[in-house]
N, C-alpha and C. Protein backbone atom coordinates (compact mmCIF):
# COMPACT_ATOMS: atom_id res chain seq x y z
N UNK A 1 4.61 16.93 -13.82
CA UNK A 1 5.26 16.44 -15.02
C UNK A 1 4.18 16.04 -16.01
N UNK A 2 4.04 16.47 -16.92
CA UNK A 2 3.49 16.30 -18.26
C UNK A 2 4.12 14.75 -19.32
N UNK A 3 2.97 13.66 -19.45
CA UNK A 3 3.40 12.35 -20.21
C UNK A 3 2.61 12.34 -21.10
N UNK A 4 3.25 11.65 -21.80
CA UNK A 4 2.21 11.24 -23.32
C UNK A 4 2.31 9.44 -22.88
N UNK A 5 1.53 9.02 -22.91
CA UNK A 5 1.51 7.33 -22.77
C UNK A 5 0.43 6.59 -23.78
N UNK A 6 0.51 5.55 -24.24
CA UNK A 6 -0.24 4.54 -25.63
C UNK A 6 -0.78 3.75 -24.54
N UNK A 7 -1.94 3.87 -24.28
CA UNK A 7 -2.39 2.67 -23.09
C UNK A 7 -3.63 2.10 -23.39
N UNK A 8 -4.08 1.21 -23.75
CA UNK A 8 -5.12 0.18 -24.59
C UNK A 8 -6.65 1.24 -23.50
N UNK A 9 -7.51 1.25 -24.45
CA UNK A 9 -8.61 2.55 -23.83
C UNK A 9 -9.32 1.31 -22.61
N UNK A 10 -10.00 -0.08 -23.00
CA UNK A 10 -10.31 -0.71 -22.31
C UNK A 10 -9.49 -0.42 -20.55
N UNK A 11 -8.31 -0.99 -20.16
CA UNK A 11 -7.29 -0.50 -19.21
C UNK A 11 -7.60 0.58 -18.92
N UNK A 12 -7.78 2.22 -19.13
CA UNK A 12 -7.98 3.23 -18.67
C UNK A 12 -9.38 3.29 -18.10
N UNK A 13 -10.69 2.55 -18.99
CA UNK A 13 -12.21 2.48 -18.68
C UNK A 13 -12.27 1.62 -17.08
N UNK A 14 -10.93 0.82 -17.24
CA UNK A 14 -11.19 -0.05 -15.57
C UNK A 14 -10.80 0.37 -14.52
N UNK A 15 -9.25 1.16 -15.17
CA UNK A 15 -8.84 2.12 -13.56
C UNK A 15 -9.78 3.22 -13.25
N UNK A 16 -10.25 3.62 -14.55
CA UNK A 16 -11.71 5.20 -14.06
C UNK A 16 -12.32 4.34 -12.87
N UNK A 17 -12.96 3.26 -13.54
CA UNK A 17 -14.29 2.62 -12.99
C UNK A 17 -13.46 2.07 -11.25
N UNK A 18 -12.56 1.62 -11.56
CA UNK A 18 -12.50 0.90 -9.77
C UNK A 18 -11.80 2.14 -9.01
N UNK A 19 -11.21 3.00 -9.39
CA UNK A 19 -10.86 3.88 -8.79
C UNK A 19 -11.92 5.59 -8.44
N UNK A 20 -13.10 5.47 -8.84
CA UNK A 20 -14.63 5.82 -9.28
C UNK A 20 -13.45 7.91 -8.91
N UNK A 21 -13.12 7.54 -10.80
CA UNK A 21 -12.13 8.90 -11.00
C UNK A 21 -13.32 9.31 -12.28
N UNK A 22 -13.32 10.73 -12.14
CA UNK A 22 -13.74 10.91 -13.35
C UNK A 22 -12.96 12.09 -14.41
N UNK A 23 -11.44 11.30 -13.64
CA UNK A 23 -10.53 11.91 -15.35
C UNK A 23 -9.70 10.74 -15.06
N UNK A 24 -8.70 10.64 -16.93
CA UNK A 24 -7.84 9.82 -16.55
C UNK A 24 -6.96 9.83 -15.66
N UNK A 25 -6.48 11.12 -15.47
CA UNK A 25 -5.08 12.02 -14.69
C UNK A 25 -5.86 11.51 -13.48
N UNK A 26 -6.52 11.49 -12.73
CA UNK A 26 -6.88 11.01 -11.48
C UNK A 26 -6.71 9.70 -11.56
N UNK A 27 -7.50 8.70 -12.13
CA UNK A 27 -7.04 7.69 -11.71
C UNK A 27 -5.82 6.68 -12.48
N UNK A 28 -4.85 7.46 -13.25
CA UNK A 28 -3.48 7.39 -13.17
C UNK A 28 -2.63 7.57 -11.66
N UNK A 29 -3.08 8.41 -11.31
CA UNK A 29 -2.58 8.70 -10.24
C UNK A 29 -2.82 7.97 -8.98
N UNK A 30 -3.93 7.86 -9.12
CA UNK A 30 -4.71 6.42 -7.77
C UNK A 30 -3.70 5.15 -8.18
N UNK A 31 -4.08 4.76 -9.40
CA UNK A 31 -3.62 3.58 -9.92
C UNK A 31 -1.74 3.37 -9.32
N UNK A 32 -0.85 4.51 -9.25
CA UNK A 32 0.48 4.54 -9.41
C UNK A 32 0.49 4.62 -8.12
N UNK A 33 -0.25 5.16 -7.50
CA UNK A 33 -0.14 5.46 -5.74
C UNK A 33 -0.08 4.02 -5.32
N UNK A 34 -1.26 3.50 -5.47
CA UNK A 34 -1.17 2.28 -5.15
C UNK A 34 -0.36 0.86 -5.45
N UNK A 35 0.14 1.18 -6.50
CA UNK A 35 1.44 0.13 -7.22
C UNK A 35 2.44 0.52 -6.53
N UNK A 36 2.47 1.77 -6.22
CA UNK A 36 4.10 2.09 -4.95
C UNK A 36 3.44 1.65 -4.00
N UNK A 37 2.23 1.81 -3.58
CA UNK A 37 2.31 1.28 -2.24
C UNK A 37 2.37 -0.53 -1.96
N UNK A 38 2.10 -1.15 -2.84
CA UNK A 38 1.92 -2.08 -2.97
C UNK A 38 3.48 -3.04 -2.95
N UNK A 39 4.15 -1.88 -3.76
CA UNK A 39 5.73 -2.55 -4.01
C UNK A 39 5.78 -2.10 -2.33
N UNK A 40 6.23 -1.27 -1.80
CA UNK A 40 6.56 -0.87 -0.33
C UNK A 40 6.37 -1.97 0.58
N UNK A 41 4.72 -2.31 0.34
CA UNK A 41 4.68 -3.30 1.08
C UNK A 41 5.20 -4.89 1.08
N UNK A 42 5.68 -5.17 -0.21
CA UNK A 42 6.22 -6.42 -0.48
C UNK A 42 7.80 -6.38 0.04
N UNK A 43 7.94 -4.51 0.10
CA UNK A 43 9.83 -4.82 0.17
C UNK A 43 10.08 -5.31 2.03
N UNK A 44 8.42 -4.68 2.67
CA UNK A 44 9.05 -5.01 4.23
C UNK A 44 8.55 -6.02 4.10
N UNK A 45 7.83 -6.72 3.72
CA UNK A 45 7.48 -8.43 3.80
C UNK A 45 8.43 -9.09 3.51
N UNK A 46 9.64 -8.88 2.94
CA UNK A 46 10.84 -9.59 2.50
C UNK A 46 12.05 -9.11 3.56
N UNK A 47 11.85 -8.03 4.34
CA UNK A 47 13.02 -7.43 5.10
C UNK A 47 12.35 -8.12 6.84
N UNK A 48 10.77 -8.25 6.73
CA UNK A 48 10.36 -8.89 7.94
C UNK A 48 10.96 -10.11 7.95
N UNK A 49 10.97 -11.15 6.51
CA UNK A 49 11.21 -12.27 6.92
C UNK A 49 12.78 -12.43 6.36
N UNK A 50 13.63 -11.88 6.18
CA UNK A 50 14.67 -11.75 6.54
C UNK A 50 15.52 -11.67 7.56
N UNK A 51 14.49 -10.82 8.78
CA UNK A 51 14.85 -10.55 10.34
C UNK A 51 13.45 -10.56 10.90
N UNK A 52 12.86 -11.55 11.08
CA UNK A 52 11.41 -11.42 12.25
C UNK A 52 11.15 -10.55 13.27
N UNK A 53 10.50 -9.88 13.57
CA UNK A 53 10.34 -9.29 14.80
C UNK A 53 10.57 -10.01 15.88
N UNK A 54 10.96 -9.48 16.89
CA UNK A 54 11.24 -9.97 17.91
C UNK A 54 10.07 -9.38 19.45
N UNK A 55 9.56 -9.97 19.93
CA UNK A 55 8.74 -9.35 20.74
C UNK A 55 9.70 -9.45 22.42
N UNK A 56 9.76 -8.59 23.33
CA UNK A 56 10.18 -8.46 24.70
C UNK A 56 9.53 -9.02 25.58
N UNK A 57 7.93 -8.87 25.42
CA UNK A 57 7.32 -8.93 26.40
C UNK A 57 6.13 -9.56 26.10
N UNK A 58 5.43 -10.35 27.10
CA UNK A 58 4.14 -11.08 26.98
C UNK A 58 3.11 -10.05 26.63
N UNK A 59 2.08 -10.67 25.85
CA UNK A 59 0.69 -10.00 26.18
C UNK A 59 0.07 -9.81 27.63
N UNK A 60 0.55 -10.67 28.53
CA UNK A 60 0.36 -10.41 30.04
C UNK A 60 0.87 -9.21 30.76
N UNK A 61 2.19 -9.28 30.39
CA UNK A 61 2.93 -8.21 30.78
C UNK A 61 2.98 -6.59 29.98
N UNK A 62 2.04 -6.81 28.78
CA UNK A 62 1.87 -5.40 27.89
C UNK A 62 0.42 -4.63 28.67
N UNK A 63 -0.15 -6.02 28.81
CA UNK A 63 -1.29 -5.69 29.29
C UNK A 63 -1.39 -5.27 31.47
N UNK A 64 -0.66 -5.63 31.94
CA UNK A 64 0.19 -5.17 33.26
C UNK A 64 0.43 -3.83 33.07
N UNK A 65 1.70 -3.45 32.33
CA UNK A 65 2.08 -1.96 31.68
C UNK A 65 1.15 -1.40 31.16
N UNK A 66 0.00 -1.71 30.28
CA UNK A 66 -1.01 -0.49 29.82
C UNK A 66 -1.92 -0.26 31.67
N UNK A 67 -1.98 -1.05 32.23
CA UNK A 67 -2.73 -0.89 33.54
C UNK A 67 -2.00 -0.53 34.63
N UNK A 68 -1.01 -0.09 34.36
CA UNK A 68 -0.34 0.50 35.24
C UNK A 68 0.23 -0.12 36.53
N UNK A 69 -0.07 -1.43 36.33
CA UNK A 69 0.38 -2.56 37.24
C UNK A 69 2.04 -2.88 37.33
C-alpha cells in the first residue's frame, strides 16, 4: 500500500537512527512492527491479569517429569 504522511523530519531522523534503516519506508515499517507488537503485548498483560495463570505442578515435580522420574 502506497501513503502520503506530514511527519515532522526531526521524528523520521530518530526512527532512521534507532532503527539503523537507511530509508524511511524501512524504518516506518520497524517503527509500526513494533507499536503492534507492543500493543499485543499490553492486550495479554491485561487478559493475564484478568485470569492468572494457573500452574499444576511444582518445580519439583516438572523437574521429576523432565528426568524421567
Amino acid at each position: 500500500m502506497k501513503v502520503t504522511a506530514i511527519i515532522e523530519d526531526k521524528t523520521i531522523e530518530e526512527a532512521m537512527k534507532y532503527s539503523n534503516s537507511s530509508t524511511i519506508t524501512e524504518a516506518l515499517k520497524i517503527a509500526l512492527n513494533e507499536y503492534i507488537s507492543l500493543q499485543k503485548i499490553k492486550e495479554l498483560g491485561k487478559q493475564i491479569k484478568n485470569k492468572p495463570l494457573e500452574f499444576s505442578h511444582s518445580a519439583e515435580k516438572l523437574r521429576n517429569i523432565n528426568r524421567g522420574e
